[in-house]
PDB file of N, CA and C in Angstrom:
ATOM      1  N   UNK A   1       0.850  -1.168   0.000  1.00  0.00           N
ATOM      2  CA  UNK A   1       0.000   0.000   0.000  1.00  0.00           C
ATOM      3  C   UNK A   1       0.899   1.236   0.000  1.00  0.00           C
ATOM      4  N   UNK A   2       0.511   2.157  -0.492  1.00  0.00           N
ATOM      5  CA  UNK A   2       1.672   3.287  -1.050  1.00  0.00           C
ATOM      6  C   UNK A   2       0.828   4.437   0.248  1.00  0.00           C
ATOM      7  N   UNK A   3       1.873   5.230   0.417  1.00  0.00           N
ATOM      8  CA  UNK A   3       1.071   5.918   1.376  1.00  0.00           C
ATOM      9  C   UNK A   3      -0.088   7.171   1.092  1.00  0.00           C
ATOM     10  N   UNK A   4       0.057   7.175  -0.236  1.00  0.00           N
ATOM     11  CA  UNK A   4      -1.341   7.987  -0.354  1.00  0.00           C
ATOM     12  C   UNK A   4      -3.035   7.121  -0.334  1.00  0.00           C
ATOM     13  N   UNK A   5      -2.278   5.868  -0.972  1.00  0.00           N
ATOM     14  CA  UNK A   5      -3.604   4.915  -0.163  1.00  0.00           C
ATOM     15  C   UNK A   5      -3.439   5.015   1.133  1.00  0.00           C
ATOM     16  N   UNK A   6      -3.058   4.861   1.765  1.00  0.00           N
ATOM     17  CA  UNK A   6      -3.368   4.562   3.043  1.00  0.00           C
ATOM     18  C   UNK A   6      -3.630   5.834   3.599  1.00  0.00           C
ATOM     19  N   UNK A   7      -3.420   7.215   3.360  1.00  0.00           N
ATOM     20  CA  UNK A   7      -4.284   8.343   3.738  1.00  0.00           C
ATOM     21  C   UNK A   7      -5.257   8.494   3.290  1.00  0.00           C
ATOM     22  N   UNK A   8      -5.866   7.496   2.278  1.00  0.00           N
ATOM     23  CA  UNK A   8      -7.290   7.985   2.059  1.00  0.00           C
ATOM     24  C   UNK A   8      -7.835   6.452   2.582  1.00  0.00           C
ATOM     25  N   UNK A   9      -7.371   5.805   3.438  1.00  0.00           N
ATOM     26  CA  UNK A   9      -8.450   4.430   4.713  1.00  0.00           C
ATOM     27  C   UNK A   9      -8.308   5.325   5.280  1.00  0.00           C
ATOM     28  N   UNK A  10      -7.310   6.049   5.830  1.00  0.00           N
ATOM     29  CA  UNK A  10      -7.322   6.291   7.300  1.00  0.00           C
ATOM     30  C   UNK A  10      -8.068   8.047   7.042  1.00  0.00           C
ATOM     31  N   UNK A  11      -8.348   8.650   6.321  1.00  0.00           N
ATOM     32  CA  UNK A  11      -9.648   9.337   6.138  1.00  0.00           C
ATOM     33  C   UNK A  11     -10.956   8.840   5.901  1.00  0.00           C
ATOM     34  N   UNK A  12     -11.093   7.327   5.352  1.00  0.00           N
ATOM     35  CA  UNK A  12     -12.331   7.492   5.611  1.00  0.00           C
ATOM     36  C   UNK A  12     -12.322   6.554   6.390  1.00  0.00           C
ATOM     37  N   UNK A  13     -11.739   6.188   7.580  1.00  0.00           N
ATOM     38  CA  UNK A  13     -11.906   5.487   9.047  1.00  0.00           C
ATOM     39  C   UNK A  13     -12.410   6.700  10.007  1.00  0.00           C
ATOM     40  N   UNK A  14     -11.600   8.117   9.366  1.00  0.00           N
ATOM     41  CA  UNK A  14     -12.043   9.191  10.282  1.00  0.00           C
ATOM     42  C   UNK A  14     -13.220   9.385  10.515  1.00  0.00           C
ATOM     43  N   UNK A  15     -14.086   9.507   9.186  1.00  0.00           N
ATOM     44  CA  UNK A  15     -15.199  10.030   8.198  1.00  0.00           C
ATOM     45  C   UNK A  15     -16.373   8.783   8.804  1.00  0.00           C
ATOM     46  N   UNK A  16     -15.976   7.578   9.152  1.00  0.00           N
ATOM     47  CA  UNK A  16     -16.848   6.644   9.813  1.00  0.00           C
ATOM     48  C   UNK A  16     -16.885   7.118  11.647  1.00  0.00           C
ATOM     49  N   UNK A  17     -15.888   7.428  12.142  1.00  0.00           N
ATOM     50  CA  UNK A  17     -15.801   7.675  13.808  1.00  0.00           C
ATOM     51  C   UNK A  17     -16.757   9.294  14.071  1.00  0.00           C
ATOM     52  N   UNK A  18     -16.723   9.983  12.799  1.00  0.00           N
ATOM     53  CA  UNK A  18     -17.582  11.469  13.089  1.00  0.00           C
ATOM     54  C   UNK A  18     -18.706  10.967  12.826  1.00  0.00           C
ATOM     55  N   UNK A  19     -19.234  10.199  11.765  1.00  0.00           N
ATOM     56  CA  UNK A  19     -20.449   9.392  11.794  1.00  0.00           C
ATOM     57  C   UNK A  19     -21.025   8.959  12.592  1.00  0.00           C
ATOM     58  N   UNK A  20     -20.181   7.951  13.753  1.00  0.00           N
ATOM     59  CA  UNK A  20     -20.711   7.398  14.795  1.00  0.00           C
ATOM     60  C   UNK A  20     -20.701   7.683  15.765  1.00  0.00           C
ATOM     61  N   UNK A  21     -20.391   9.035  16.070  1.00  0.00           N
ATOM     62  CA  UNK A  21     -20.662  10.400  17.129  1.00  0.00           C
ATOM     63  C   UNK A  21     -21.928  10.441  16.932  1.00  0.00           C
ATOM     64  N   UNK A  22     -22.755  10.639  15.960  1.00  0.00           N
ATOM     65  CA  UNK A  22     -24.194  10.978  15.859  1.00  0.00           C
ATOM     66  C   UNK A  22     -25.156   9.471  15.646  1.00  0.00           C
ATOM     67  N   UNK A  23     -24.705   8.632  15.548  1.00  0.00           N
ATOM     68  CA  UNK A  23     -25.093   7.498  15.038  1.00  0.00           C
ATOM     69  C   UNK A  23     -24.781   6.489  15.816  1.00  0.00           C
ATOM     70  N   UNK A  24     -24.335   5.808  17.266  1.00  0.00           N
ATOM     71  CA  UNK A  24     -23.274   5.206  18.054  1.00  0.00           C
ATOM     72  C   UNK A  24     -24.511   3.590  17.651  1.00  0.00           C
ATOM     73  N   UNK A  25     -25.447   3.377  17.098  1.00  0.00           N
ATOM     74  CA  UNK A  25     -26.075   2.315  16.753  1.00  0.00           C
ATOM     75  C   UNK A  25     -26.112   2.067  15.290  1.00  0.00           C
ATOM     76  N   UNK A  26     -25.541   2.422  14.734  1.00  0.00           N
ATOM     77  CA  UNK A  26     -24.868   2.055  13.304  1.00  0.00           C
ATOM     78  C   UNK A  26     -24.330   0.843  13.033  1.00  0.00           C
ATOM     79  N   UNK A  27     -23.604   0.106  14.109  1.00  0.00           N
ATOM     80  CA  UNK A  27     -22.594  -1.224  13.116  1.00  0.00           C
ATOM     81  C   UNK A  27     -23.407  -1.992  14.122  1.00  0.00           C
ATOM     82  N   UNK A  28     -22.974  -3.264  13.315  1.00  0.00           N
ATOM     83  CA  UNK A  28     -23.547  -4.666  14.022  1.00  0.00           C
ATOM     84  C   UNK A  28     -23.521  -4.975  15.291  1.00  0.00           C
ATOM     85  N   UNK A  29     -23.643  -5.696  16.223  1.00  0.00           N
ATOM     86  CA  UNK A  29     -23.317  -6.323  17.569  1.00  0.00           C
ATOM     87  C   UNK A  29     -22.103  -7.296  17.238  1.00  0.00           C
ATOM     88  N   UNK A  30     -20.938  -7.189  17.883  1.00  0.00           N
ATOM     89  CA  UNK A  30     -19.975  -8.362  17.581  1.00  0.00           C
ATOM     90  C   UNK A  30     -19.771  -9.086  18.544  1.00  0.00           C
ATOM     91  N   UNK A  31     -20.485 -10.349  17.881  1.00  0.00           N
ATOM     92  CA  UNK A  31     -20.211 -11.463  18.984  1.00  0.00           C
ATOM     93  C   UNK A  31     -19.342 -12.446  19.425  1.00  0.00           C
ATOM     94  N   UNK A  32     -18.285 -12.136  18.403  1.00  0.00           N
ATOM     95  CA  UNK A  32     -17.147 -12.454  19.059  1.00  0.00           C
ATOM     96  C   UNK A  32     -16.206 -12.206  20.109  1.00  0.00           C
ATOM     97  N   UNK A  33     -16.743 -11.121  21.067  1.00  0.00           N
ATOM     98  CA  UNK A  33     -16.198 -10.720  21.910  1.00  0.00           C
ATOM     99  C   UNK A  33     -16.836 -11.116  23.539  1.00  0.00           C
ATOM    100  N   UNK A  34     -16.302 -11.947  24.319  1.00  0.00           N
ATOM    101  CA  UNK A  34     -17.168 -12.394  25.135  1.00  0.00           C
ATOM    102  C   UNK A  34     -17.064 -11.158  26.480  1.00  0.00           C
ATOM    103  N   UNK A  35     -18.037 -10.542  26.988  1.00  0.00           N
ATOM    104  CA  UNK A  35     -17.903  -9.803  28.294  1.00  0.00           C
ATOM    105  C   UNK A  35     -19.048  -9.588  28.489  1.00  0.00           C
ATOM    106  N   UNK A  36     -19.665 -10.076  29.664  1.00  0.00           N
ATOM    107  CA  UNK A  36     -21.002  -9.807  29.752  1.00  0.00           C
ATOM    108  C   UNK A  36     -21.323  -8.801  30.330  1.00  0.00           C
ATOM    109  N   UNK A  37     -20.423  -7.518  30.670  1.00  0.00           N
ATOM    110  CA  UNK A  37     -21.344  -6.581  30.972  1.00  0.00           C
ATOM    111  C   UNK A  37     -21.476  -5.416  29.842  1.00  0.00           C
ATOM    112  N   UNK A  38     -20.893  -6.020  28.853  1.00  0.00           N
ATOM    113  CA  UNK A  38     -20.660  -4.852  27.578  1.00  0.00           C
ATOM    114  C   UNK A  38     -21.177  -5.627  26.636  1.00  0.00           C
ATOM    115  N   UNK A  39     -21.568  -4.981  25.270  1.00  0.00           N
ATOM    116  CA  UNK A  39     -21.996  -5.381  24.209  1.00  0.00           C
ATOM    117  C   UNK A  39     -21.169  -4.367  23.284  1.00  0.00           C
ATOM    118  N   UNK A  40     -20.419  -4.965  22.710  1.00  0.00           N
ATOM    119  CA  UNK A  40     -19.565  -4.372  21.315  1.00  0.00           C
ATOM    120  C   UNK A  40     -20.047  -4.137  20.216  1.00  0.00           C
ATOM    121  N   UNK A  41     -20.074  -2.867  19.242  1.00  0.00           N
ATOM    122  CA  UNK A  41     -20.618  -2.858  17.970  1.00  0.00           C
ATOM    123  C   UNK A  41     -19.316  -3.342  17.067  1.00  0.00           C
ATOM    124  N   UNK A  42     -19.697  -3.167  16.109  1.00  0.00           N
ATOM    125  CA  UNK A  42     -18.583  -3.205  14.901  1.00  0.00           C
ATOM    126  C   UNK A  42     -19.165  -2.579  13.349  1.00  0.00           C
ATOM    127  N   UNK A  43     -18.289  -1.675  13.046  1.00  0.00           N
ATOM    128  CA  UNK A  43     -18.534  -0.990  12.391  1.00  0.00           C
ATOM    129  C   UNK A  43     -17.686  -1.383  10.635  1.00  0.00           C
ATOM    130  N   UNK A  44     -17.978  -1.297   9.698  1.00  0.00           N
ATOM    131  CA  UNK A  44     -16.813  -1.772   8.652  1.00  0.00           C
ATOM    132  C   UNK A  44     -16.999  -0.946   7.569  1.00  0.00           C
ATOM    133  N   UNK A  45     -15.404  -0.607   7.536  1.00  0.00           N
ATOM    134  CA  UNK A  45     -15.562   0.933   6.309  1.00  0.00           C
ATOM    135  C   UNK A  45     -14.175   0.250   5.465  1.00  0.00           C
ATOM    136  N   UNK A  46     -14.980  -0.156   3.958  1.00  0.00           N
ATOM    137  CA  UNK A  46     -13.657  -0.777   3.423  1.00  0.00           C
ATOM    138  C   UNK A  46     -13.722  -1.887   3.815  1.00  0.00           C
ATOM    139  N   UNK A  47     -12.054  -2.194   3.944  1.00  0.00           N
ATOM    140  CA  UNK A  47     -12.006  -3.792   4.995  1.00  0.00           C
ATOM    141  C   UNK A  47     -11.411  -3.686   6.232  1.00  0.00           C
ATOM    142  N   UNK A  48     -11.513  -2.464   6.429  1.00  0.00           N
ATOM    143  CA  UNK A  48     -11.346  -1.987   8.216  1.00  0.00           C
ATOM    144  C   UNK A  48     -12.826  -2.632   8.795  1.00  0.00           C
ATOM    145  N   UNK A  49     -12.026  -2.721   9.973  1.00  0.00           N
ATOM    146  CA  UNK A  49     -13.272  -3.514  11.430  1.00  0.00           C
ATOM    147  C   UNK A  49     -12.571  -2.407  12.247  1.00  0.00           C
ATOM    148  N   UNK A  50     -13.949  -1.398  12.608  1.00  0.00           N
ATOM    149  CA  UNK A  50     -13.960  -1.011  13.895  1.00  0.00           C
ATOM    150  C   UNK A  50     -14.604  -1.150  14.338  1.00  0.00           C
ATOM    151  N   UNK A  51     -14.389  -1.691  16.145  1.00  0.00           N
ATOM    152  CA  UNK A  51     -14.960  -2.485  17.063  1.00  0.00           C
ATOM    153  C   UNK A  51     -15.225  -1.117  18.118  1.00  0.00           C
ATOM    154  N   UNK A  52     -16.563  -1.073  18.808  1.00  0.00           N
ATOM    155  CA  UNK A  52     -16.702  -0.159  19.706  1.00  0.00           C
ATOM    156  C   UNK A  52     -17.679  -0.537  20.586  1.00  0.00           C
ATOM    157  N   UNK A  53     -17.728   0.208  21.597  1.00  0.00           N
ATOM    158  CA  UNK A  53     -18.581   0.113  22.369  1.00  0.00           C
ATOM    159  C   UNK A  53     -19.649   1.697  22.506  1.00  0.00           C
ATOM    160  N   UNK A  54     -20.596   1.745  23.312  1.00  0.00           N
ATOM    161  CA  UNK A  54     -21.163   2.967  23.564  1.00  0.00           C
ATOM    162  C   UNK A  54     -21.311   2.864  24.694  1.00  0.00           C
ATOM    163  N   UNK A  55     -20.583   3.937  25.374  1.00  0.00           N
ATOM    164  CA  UNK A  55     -20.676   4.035  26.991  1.00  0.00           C
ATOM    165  C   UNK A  55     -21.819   5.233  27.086  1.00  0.00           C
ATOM    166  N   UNK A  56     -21.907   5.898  28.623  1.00  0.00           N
ATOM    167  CA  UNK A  56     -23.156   6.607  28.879  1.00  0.00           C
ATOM    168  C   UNK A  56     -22.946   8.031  28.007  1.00  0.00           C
ATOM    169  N   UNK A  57     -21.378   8.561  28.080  1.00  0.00           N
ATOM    170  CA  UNK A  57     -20.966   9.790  27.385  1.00  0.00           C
ATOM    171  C   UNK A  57     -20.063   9.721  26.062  1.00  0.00           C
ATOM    172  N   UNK A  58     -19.881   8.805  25.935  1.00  0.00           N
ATOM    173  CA  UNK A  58     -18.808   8.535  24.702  1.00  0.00           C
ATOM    174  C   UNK A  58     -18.785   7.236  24.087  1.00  0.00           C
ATOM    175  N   UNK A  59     -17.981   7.356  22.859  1.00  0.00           N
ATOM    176  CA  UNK A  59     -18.028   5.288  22.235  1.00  0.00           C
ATOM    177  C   UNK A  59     -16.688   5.110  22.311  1.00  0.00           C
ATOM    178  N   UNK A  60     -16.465   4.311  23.034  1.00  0.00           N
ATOM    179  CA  UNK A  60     -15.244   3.624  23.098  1.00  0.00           C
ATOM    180  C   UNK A  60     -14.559   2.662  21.941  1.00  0.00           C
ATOM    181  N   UNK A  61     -13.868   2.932  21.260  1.00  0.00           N
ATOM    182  CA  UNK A  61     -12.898   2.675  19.803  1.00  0.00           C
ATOM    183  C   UNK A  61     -12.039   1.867  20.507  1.00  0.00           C
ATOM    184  N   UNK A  62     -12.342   0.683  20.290  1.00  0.00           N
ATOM    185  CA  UNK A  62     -11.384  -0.754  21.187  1.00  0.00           C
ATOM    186  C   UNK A  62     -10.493  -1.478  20.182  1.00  0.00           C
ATOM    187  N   UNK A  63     -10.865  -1.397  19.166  1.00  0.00           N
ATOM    188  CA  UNK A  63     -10.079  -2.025  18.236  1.00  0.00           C
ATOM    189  C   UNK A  63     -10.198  -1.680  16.483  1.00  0.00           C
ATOM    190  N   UNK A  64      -9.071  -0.968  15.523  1.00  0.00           N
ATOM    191  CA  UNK A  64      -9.121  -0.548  14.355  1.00  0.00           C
ATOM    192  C   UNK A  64      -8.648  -1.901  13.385  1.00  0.00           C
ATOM    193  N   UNK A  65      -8.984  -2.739  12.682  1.00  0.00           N
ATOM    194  CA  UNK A  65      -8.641  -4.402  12.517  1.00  0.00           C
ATOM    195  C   UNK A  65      -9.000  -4.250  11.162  1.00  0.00           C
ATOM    196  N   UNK A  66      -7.631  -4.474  10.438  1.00  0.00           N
ATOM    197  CA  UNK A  66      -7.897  -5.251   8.906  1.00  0.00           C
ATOM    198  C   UNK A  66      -8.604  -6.226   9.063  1.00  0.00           C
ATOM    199  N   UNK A  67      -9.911  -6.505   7.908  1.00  0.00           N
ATOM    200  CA  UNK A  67     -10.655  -7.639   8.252  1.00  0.00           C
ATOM    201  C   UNK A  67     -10.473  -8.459   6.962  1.00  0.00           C
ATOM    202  N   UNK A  68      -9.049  -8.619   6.861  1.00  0.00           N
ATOM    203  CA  UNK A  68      -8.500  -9.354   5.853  1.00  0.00           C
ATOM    204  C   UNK A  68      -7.527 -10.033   6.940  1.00  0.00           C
ATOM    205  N   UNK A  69      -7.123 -10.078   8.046  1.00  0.00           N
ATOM    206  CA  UNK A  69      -6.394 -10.770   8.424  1.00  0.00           C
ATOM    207  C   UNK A  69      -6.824 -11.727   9.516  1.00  0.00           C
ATOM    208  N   UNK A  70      -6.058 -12.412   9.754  1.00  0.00           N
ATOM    209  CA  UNK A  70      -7.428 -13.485  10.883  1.00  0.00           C
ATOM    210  C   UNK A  70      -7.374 -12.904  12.359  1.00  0.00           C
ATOM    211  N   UNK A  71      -8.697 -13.109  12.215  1.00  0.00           N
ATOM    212  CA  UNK A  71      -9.494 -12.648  13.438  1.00  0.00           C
ATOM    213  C   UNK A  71      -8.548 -12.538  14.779  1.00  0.00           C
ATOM    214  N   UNK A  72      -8.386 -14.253  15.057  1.00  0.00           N
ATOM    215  CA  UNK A  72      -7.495 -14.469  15.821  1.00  0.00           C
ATOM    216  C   UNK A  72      -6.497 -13.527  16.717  1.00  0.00           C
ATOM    217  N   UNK A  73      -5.512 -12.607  15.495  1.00  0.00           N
ATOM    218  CA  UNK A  73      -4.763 -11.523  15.780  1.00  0.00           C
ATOM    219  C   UNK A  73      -5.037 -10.573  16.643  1.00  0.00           C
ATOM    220  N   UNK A  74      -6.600 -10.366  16.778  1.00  0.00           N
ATOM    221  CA  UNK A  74      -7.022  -9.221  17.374  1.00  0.00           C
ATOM    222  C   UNK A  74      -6.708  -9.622  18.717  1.00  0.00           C
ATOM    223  N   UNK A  75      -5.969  -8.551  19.651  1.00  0.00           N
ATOM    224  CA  UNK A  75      -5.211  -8.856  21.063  1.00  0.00           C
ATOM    225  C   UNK A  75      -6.908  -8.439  21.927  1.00  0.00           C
ATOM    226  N   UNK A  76      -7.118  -9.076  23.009  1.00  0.00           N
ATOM    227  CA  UNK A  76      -7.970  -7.944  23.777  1.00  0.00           C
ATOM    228  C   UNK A  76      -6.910  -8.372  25.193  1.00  0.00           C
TER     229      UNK A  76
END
């Protein structure tokens, strides 16, 4: 990836996180994440996976994940 691609994912990864300021019920439920007192969204722009949560004042951005690479990788 040359780096002018990759400034235009990582603009429109931006362009998805100002989105989901107004929108924090936008991406799926991901159930791959086990914690039962949270429920994770996941959001996908491209083949970015962003994983979030929505707390009472803010969404918590837990994980930015090529979803070309295996899952697995993702550390929590």
């Amino acid at each position: 990836m040359t780096a002018n691609e990759a400034r235009k994912v990582v603009a429109h990864v931006k362009a998805a996180l100002v989105y989901l300021e107004d929108h924090p019920g936008w991406g799926a439920f991901e159930d791959g994440i086990d914690d039962p007192k949270r429920r994770y969204r996941r959001a996908i722009v491209g083949h970015i996976k962003v994983v979030y949560r929505v707390g009472r004042a803010i969404i918590h951005v837990t994980d930015i994940f090529d979803s070309r690479q295996d899952p697995k990788k993702m550390k929590r």
